[in-house]
N, C-alpha and C. Protein backbone atom coordinates (compact mmCIF):
# COMPACT_ATOMS: atom_id res chain seq x y z
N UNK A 1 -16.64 -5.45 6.20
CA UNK A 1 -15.49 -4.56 6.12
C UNK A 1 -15.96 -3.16 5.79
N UNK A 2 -15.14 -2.28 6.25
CA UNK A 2 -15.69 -0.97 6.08
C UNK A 2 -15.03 -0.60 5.10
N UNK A 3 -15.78 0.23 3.65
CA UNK A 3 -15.52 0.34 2.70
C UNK A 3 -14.38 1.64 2.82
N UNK A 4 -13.84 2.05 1.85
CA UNK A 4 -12.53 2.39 1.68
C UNK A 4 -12.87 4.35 0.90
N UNK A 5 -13.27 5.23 1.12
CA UNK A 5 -13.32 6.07 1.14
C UNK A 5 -12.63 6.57 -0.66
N UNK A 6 -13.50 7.16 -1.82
CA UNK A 6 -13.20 6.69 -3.33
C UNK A 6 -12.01 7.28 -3.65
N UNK A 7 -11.73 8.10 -2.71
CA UNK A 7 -10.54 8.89 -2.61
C UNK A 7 -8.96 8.16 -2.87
N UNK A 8 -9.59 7.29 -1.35
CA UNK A 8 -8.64 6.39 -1.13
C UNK A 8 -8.56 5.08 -2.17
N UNK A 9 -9.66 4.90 -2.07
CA UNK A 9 -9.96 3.17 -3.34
C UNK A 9 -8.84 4.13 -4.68
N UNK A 10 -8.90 4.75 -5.56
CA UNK A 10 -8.68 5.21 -6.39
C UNK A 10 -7.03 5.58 -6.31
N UNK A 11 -6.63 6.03 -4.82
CA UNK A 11 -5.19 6.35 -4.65
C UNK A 11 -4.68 4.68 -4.55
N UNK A 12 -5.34 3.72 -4.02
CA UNK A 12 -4.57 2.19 -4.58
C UNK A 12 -4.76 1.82 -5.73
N UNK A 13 -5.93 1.93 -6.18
CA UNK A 13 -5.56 1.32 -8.06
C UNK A 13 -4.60 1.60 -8.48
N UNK A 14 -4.25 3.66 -8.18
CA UNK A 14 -3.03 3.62 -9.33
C UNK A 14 -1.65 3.67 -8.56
N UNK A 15 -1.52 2.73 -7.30
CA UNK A 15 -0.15 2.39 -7.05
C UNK A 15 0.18 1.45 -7.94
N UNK A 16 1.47 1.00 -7.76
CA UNK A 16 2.38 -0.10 -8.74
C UNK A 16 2.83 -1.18 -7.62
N UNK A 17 2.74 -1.10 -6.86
CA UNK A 17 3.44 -1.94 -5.47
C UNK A 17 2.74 -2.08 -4.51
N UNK A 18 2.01 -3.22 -4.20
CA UNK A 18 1.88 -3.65 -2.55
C UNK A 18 2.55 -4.18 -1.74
N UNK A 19 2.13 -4.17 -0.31
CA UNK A 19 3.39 -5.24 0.35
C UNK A 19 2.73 -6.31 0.68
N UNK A 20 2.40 -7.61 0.81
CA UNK A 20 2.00 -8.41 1.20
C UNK A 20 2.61 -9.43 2.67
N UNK A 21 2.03 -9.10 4.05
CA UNK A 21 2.51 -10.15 4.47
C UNK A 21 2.13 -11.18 4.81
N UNK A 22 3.18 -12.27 5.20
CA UNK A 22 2.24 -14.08 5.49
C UNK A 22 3.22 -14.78 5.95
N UNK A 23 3.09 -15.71 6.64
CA UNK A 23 3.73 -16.73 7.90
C UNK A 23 4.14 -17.56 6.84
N UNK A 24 5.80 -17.68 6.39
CA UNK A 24 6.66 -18.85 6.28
C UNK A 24 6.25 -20.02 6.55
N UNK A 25 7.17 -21.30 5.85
CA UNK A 25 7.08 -22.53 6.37
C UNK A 25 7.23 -22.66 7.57
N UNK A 26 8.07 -21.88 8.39
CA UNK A 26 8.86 -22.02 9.50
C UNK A 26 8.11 -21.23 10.19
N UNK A 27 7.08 -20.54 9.76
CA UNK A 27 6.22 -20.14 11.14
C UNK A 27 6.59 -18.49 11.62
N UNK A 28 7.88 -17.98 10.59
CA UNK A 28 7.94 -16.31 10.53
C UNK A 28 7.37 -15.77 9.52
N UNK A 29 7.02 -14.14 9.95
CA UNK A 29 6.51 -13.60 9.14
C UNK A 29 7.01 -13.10 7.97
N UNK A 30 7.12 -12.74 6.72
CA UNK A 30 7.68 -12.48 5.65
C UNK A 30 6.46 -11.26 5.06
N UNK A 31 7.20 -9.98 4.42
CA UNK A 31 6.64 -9.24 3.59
C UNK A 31 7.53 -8.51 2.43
N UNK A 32 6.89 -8.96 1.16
CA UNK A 32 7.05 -9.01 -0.17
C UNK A 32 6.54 -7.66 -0.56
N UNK A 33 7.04 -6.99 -1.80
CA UNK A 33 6.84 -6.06 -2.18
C UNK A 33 5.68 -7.09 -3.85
N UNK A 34 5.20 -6.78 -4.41
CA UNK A 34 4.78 -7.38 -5.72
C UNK A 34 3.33 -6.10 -6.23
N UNK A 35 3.14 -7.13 -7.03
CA UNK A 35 2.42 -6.23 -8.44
C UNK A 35 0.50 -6.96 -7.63
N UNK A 36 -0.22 -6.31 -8.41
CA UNK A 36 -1.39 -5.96 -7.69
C UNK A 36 -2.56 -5.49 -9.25
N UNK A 37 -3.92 -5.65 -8.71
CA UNK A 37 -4.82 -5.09 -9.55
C UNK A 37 -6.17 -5.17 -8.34
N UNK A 38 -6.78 -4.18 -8.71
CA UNK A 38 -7.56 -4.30 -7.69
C UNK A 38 -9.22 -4.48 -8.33
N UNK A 39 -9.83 -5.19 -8.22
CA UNK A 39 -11.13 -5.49 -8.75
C UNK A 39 -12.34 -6.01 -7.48
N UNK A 40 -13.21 -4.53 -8.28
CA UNK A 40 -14.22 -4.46 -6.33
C UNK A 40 -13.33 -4.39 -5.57
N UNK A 41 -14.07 -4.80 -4.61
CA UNK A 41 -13.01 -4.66 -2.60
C UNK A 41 -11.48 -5.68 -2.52
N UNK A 42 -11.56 -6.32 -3.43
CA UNK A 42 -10.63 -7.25 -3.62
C UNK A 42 -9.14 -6.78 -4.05
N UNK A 43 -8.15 -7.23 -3.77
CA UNK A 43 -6.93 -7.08 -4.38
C UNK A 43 -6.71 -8.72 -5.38
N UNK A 44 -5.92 -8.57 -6.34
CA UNK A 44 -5.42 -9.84 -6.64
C UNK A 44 -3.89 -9.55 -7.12
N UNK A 45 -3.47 -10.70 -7.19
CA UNK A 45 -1.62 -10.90 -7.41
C UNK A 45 -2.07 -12.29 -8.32
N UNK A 46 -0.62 -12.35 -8.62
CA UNK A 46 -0.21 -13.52 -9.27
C UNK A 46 1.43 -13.76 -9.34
N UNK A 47 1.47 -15.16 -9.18
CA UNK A 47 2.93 -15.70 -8.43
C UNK A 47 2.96 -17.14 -9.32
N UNK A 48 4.05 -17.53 -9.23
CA UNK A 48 4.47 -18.59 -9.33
C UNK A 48 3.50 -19.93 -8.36
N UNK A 49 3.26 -21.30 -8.81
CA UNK A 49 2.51 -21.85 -7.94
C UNK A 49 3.64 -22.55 -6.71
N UNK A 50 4.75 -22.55 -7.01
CA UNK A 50 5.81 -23.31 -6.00
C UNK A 50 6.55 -22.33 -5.49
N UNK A 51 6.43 -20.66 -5.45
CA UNK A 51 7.17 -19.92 -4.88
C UNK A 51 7.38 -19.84 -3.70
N UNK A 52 7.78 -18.95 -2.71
CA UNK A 52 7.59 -18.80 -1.00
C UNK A 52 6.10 -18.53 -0.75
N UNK A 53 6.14 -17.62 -1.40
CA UNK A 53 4.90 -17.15 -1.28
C UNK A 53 3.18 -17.67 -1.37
N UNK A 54 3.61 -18.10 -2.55
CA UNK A 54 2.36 -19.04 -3.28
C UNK A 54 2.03 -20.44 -2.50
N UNK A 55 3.45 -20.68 -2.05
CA UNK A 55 2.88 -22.15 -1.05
C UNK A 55 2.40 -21.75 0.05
N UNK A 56 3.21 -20.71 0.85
CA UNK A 56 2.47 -19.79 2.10
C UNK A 56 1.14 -19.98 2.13
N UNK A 57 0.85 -19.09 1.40
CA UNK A 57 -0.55 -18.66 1.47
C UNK A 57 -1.69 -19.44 0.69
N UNK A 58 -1.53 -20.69 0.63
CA UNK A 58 -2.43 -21.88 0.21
C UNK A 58 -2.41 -22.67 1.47
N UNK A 59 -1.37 -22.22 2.21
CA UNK A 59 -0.91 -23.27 3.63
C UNK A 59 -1.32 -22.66 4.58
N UNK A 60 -1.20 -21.66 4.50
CA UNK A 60 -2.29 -20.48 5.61
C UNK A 60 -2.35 -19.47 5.31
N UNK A 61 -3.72 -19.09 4.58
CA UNK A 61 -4.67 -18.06 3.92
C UNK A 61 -4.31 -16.86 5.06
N UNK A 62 -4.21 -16.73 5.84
CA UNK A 62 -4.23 -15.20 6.88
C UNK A 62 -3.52 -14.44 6.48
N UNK A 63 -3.77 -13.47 5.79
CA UNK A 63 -2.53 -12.56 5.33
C UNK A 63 -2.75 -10.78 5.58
N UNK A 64 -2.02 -10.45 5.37
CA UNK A 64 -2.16 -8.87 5.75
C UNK A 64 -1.34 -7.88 4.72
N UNK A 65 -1.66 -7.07 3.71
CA UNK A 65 -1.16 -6.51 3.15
C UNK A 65 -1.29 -4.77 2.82
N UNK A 66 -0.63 -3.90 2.42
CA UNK A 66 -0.71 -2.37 2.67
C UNK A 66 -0.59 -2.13 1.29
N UNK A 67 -1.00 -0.91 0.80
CA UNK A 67 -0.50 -0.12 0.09
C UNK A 67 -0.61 1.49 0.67
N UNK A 68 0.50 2.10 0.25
CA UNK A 68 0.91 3.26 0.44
C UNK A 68 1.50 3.85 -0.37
N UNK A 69 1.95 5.20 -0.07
CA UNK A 69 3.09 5.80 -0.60
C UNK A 69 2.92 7.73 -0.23
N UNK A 70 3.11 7.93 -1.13
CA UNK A 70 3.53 9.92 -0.91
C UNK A 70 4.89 9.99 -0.81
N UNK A 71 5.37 11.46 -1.32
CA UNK A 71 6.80 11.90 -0.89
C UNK A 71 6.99 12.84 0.15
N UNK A 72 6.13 13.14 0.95
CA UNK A 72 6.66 13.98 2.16
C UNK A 72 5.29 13.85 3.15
N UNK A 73 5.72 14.58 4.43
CA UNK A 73 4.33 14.15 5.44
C UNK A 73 2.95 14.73 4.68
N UNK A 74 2.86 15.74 3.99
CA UNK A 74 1.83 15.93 3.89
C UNK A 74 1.04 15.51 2.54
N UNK A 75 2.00 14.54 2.32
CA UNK A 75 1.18 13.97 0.81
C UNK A 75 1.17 12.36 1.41
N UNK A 76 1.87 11.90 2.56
CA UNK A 76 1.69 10.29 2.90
C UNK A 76 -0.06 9.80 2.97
N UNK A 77 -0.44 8.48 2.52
CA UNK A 77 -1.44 8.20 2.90
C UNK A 77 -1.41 6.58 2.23
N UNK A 78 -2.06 5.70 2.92
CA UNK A 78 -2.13 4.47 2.58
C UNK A 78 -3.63 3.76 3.65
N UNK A 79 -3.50 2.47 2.68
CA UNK A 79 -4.70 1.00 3.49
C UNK A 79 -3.65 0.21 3.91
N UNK A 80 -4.08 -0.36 4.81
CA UNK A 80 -3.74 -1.53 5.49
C UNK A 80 -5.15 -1.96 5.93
N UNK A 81 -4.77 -3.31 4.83
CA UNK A 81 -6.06 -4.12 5.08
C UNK A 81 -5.17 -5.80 5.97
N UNK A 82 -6.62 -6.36 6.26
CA UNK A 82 -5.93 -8.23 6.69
C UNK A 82 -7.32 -8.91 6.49
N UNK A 83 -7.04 -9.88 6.45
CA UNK A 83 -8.29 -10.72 5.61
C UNK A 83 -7.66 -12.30 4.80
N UNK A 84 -7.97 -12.77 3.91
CA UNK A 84 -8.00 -14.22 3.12
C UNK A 84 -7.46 -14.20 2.07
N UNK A 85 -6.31 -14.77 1.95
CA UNK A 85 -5.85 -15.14 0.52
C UNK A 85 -6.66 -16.56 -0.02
N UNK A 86 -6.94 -16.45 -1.76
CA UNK A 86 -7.66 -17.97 -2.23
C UNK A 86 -7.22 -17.63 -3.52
N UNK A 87 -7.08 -19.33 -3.88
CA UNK A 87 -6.67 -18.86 -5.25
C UNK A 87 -7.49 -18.87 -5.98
N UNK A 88 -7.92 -18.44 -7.06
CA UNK A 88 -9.24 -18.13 -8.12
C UNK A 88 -9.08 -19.46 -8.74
N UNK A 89 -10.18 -20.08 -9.08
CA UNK A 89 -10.29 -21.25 -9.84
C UNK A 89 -10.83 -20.96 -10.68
N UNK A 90 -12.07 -19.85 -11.08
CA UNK A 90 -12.50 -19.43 -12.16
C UNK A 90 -12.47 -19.43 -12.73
N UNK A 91 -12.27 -19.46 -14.45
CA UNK A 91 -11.51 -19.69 -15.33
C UNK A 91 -11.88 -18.04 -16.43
N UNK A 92 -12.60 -17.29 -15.76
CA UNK A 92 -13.37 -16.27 -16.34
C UNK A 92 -13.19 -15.13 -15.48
N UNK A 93 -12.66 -15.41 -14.07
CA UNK A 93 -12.21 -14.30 -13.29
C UNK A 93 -10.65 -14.57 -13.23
N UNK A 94 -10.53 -15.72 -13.59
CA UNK A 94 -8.63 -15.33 -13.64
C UNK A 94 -8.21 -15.11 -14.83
N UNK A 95 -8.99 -14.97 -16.23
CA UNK A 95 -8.43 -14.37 -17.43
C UNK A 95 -8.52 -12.44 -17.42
N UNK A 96 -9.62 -12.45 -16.05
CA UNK A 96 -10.14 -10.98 -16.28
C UNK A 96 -8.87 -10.29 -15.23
N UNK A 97 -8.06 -10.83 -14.38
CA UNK A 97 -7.46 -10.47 -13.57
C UNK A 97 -6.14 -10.70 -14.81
N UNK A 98 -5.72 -12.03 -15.05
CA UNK A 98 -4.58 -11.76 -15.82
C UNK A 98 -4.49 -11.06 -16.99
N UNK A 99 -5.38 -10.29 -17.75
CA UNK A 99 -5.61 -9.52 -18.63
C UNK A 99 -5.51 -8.08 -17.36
N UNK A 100 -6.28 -7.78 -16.29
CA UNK A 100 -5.42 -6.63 -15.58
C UNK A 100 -4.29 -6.44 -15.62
N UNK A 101 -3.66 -7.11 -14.65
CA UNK A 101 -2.24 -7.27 -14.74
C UNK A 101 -1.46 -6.94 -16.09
N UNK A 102 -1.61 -7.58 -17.09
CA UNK A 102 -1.07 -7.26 -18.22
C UNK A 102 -1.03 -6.15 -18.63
N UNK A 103 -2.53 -5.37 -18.70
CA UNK A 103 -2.87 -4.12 -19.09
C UNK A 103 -1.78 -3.16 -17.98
N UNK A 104 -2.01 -3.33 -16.84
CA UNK A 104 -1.46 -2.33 -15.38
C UNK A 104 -0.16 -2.25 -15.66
N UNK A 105 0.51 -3.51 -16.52
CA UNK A 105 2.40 -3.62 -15.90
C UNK A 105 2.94 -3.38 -17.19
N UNK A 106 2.17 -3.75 -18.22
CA UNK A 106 2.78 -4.07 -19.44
C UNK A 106 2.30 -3.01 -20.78
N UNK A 107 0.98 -2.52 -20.55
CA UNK A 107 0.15 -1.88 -21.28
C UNK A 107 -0.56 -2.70 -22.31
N UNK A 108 -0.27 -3.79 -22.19
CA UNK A 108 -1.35 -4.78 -22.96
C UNK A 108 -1.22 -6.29 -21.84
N UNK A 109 -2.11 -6.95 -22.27
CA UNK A 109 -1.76 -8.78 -21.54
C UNK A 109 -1.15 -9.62 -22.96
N UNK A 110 -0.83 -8.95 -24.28
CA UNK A 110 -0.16 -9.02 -25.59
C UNK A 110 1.28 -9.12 -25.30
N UNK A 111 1.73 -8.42 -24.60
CA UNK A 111 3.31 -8.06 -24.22
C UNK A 111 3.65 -9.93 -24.16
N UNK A 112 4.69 -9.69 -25.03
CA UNK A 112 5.37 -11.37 -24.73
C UNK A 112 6.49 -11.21 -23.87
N UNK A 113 7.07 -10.39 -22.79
CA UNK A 113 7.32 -10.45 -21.49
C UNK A 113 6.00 -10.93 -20.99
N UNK A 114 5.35 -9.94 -21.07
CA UNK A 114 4.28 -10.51 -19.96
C UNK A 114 4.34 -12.03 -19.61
N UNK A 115 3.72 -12.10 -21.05
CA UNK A 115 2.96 -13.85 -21.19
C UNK A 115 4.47 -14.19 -20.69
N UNK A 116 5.64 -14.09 -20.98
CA UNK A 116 6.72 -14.92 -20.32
C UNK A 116 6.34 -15.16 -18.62
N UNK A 117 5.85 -14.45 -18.56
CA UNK A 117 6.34 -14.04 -16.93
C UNK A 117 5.02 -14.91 -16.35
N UNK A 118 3.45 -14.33 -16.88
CA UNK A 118 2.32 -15.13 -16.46
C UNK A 118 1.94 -15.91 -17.37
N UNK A 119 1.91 -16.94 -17.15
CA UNK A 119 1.80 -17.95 -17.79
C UNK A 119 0.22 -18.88 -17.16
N UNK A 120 -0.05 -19.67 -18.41
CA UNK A 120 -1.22 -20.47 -17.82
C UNK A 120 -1.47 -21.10 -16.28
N UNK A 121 -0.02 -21.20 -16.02
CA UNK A 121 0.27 -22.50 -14.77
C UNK A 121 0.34 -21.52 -13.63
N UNK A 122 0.25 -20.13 -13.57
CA UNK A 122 0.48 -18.86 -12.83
C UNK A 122 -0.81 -18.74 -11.95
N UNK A 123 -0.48 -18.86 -10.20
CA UNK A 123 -1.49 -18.92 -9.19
C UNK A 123 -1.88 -17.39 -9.12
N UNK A 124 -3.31 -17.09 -9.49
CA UNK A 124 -3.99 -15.58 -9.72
C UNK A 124 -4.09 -16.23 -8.10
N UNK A 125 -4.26 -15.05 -7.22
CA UNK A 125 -4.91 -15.30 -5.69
C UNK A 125 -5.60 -13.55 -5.73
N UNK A 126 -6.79 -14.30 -4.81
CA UNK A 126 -7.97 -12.96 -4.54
C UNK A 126 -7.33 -13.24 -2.55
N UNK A 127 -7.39 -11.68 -2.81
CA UNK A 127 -7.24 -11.10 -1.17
C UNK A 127 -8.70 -10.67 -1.00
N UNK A 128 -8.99 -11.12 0.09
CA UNK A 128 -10.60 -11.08 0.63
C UNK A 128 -10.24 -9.92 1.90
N UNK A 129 -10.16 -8.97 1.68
CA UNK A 129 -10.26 -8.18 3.25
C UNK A 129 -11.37 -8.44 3.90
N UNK A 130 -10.90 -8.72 5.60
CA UNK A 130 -11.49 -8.69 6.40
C UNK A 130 -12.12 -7.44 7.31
N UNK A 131 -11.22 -6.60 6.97
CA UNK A 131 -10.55 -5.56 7.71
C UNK A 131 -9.84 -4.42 7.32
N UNK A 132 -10.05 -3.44 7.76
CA UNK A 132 -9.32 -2.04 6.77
C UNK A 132 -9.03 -1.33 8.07
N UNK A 133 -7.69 -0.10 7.79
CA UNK A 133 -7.15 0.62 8.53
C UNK A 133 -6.83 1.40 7.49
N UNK A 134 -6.87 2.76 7.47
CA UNK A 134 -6.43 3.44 6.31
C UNK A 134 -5.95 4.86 6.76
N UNK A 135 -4.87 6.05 6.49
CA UNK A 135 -4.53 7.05 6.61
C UNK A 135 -4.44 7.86 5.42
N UNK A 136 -4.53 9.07 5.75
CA UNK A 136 -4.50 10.36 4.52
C UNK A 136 -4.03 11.74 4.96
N UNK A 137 -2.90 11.93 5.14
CA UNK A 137 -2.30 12.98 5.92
C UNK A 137 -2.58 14.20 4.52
N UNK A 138 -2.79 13.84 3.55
CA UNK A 138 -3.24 14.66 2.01
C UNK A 138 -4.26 15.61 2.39
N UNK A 139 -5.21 14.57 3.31
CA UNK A 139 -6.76 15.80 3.20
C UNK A 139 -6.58 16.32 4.68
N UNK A 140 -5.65 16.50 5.27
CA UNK A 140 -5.64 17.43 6.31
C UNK A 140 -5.49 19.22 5.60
């Protein structure tokens, strides 16, 4: 994959929102807005393990997800990557991801929302890009 320009790597860390998309039970496509941390080339999320989503993409890893944003043409710029969803089994890379998360959404992984929300039983998944497409109408 062709690496992501630090400009750009750095304008996705500090978004708050990706979109994620992935093929339904039924074989349509679906894209979700959700929460994100990005570690190395990797993105990760975390979901519920019986959600739409979470069963999706254990049922077929192919996924494709963006981040973007700006408020007018000349500040727009975003990735669109596609590549592998997996879920982390780690037990040392999914405390380091759910301690992101915590830190990114909550300002600690302490927050007892948080812990409400991620919980032990909570599917961390690593996005493996395959593939990058990226725009920056900023550095024109």
């Amino acid at each position: 994959m062709r690496r992501l320009p630090r400009r750009l790597r750095e304008f996705c860390e500090s978004q708050k929102i990706m979109r994620l998309a992935f093929t339904d039970g039924r074989g349509y496509p679906h894209v979700l807005p959700l929460w994100f941390v990005m570690i190395g080339n990797d993105c990760f999320f975390g979901t519920d393990r019986e959600s739409a989503k979470g069963r999706a993409v254990v049922k077929n890893p192919r996924v494709g997800w963006v981040i973007d944003g700006g408020t007018s043409v000349r500040t727009y710029k975003g990735v669109s990557f596609w590549g592998r969803a997996e879920e982390v089994t780690d037990p040392r890379l999914w405390r380091k991801v759910w301690r992101a998360l915590g830190t990114k959404y909550y300002g600690s992984p302490e927050s007892r929302a948080f812990q409400e929300l991620y919980t032990p039983e909570t599917l961390i998944v690593r996005l493996r890009p395959e593939g990058v497409f990226f725009w920056d109408y900023s550095a024109e």
